[in-house]
N, C-alpha and C. Protein backbone atom coordinates (compact mmCIF):
# COMPACT_ATOMS: atom_id res chain seq x y z
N UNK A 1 -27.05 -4.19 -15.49
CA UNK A 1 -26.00 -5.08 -15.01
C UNK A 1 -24.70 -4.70 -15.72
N UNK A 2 -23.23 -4.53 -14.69
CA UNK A 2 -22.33 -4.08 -15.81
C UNK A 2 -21.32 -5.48 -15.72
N UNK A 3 -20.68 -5.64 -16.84
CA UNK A 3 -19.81 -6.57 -16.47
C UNK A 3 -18.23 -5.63 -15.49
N UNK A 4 -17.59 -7.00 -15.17
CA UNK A 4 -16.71 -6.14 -14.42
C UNK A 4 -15.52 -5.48 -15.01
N UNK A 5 -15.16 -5.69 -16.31
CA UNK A 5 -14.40 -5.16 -17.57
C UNK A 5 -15.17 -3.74 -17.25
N UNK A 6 -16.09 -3.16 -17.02
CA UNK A 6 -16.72 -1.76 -17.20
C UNK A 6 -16.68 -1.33 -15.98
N UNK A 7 -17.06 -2.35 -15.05
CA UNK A 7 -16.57 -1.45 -13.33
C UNK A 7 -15.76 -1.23 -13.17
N UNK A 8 -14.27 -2.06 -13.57
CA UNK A 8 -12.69 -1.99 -13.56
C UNK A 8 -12.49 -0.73 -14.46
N UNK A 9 -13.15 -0.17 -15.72
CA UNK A 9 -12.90 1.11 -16.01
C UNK A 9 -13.29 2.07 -15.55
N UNK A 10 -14.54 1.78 -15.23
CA UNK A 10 -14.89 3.14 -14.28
C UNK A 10 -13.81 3.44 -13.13
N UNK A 11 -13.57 2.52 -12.20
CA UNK A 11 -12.23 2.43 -11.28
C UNK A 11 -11.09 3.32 -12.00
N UNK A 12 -10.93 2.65 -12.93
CA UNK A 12 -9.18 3.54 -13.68
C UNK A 12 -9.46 4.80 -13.77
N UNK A 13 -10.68 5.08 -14.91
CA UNK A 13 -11.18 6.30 -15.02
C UNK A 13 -11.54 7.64 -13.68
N UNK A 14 -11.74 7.13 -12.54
CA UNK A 14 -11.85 7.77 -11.46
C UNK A 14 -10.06 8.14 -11.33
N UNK A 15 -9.54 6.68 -11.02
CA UNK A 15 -8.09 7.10 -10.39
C UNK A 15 -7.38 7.69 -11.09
N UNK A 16 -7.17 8.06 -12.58
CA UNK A 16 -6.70 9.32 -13.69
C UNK A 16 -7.53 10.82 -13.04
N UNK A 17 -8.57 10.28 -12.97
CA UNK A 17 -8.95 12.06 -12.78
C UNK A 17 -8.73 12.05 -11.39
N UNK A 18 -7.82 11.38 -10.61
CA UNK A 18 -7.68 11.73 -8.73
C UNK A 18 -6.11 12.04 -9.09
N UNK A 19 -5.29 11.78 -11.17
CA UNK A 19 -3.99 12.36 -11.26
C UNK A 19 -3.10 10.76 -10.29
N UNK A 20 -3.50 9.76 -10.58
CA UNK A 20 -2.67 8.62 -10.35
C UNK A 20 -2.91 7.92 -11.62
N UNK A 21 -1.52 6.73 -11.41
CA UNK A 21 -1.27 6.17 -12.76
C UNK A 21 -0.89 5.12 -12.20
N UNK A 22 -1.36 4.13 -13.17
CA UNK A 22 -1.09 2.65 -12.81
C UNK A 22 -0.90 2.05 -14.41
N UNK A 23 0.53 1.76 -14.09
CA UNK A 23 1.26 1.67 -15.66
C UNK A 23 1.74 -0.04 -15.27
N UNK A 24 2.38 -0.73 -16.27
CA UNK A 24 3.23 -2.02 -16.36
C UNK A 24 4.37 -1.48 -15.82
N UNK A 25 4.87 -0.28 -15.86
CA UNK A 25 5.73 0.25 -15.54
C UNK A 25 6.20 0.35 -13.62
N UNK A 26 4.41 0.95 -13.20
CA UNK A 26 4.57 0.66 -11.62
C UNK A 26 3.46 -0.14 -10.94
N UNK A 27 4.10 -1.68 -11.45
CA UNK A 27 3.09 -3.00 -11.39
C UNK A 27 3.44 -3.53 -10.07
N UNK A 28 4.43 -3.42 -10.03
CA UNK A 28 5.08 -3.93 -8.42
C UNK A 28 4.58 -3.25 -7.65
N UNK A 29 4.61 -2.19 -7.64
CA UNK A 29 4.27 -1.29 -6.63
C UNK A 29 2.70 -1.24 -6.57
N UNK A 30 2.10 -1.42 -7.75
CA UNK A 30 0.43 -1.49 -7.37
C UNK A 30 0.22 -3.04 -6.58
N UNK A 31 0.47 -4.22 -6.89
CA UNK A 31 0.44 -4.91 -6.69
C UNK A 31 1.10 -4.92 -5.00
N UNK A 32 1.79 -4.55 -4.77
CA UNK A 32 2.11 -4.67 -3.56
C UNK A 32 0.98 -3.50 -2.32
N UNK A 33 0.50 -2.22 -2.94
CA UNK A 33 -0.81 -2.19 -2.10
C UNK A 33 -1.71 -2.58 -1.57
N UNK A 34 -1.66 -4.11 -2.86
CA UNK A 34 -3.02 -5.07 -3.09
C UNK A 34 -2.48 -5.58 -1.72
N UNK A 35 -1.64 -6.17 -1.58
CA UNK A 35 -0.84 -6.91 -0.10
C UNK A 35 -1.11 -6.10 0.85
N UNK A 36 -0.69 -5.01 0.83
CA UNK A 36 -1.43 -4.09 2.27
C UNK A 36 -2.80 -4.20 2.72
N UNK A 37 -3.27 -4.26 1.09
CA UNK A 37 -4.78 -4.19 1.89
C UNK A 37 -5.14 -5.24 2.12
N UNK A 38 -4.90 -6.50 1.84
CA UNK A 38 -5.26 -8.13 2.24
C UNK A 38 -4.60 -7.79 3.89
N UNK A 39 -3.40 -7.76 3.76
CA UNK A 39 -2.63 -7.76 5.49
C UNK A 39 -3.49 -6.81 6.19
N UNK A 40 -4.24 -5.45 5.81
CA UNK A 40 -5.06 -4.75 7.09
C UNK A 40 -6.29 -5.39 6.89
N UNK A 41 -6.55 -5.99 5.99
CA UNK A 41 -7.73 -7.23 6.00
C UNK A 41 -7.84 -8.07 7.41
N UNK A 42 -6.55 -8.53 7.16
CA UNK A 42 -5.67 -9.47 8.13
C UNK A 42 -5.82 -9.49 9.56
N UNK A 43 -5.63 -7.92 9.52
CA UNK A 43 -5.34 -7.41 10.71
C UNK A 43 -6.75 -7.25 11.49
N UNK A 44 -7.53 -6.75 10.72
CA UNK A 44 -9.34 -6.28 11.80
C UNK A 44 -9.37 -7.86 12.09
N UNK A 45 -9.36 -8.93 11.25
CA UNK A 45 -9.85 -10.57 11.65
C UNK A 45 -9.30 -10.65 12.61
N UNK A 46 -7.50 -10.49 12.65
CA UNK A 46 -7.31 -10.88 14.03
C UNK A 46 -7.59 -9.98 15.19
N UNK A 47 -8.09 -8.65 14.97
CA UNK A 47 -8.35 -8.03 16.35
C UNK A 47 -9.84 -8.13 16.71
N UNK A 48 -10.49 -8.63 15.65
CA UNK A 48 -12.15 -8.59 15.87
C UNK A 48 -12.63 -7.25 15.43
N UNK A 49 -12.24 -6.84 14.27
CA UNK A 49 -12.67 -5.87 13.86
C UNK A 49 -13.64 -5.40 12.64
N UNK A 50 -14.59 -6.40 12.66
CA UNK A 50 -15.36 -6.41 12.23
C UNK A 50 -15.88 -5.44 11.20
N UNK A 51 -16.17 -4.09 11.89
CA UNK A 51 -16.52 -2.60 11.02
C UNK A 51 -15.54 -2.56 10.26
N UNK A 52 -14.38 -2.90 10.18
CA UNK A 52 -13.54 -2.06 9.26
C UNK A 52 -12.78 -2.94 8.02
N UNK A 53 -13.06 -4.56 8.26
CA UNK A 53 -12.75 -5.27 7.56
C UNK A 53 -13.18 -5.35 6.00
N UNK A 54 -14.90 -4.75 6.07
CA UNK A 54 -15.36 -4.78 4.71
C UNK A 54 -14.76 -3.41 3.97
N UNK A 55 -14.36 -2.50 4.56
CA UNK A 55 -13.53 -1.51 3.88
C UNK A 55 -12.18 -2.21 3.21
N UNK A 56 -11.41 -2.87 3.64
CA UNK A 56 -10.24 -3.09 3.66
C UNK A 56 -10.45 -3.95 2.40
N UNK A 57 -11.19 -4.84 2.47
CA UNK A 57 -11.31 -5.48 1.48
C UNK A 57 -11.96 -5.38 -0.14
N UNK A 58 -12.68 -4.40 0.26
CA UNK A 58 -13.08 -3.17 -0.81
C UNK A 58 -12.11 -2.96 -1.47
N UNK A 59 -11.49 -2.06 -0.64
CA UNK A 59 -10.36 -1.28 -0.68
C UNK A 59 -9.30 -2.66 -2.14
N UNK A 60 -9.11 -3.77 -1.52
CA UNK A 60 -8.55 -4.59 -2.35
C UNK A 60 -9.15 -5.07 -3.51
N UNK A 61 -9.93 -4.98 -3.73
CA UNK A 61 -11.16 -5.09 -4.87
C UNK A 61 -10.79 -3.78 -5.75
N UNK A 62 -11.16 -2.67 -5.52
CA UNK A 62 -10.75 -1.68 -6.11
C UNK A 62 -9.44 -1.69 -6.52
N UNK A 63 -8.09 -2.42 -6.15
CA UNK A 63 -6.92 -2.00 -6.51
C UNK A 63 -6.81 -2.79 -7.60
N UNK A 64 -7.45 -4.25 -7.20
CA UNK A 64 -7.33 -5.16 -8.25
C UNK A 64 -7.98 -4.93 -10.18
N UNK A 65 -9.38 -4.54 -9.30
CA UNK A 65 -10.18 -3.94 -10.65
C UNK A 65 -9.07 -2.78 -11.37
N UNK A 66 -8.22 -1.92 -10.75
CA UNK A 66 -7.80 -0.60 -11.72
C UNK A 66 -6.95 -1.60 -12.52
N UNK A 67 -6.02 -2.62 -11.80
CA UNK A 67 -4.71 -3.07 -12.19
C UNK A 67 -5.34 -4.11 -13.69
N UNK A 68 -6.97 -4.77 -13.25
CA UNK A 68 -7.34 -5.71 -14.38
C UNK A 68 -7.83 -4.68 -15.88
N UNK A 69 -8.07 -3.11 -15.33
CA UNK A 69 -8.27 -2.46 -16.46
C UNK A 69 -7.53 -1.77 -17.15
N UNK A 70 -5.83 -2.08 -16.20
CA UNK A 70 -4.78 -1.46 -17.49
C UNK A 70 -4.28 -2.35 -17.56
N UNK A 71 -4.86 -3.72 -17.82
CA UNK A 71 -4.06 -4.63 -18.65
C UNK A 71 -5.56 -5.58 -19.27
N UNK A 72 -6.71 -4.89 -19.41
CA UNK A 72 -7.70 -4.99 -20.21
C UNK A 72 -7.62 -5.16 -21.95
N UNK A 73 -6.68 -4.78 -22.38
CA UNK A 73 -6.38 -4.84 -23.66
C UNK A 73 -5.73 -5.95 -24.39
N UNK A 74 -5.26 -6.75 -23.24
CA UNK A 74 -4.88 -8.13 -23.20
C UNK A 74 -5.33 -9.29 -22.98
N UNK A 75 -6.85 -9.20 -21.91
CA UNK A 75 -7.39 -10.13 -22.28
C UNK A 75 -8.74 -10.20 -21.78
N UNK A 76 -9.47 -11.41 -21.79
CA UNK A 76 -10.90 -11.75 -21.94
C UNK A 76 -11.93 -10.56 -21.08
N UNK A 77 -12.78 -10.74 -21.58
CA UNK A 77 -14.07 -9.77 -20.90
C UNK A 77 -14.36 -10.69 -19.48
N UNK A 78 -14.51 -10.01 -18.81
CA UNK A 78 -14.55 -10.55 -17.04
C UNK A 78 -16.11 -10.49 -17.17
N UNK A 79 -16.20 -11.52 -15.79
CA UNK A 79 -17.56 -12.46 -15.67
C UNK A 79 -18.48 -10.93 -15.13
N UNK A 80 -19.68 -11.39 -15.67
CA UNK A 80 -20.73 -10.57 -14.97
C UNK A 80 -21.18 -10.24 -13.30
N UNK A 81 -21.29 -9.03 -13.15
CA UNK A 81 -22.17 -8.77 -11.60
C UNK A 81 -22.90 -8.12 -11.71
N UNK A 82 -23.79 -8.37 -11.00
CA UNK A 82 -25.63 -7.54 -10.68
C UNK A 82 -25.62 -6.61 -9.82
């Protein structure tokens, strides 16, 4: 079982070796992907798009986890998943 403090690094750790950076520096700008991917979230619900929604939302999961592991040094250990 990992907690999600260790999935959120594995996440960062992937997106350094894909040569991207997610700094305090470009927080806006990560954070505002997170919005893209909720809005194409958005978007399969309203067209009935079923197949492609659980990507999208993935997809927002993953942005969130990199963004909670470069600012991991600041605070609490995140809840457990199985």
């Amino acid at each position: 079982m990992k907690r999600l403090n260790e999935v959120a690094q594995d996440i960062s750790e992937w997106r350094e070796a894909k040569g991207f950076v997610t700094t305090k520096e470009n927080m806006l700008e990560k954070l505002m992907l997170v919005v893209t991917e909720v809005a194409e979230a958005a978007e399969d619900v309203r067209h009935e798009q079923w197949h492609h929604f659980g990507e999208e939302i993935a997809d927002t999961m993953i942005r969130l986890l990199d963004i909670t592991a470069t600012l991991e040094s600041r605070g609490p250990t995140l809840a457990l998943v199985e």
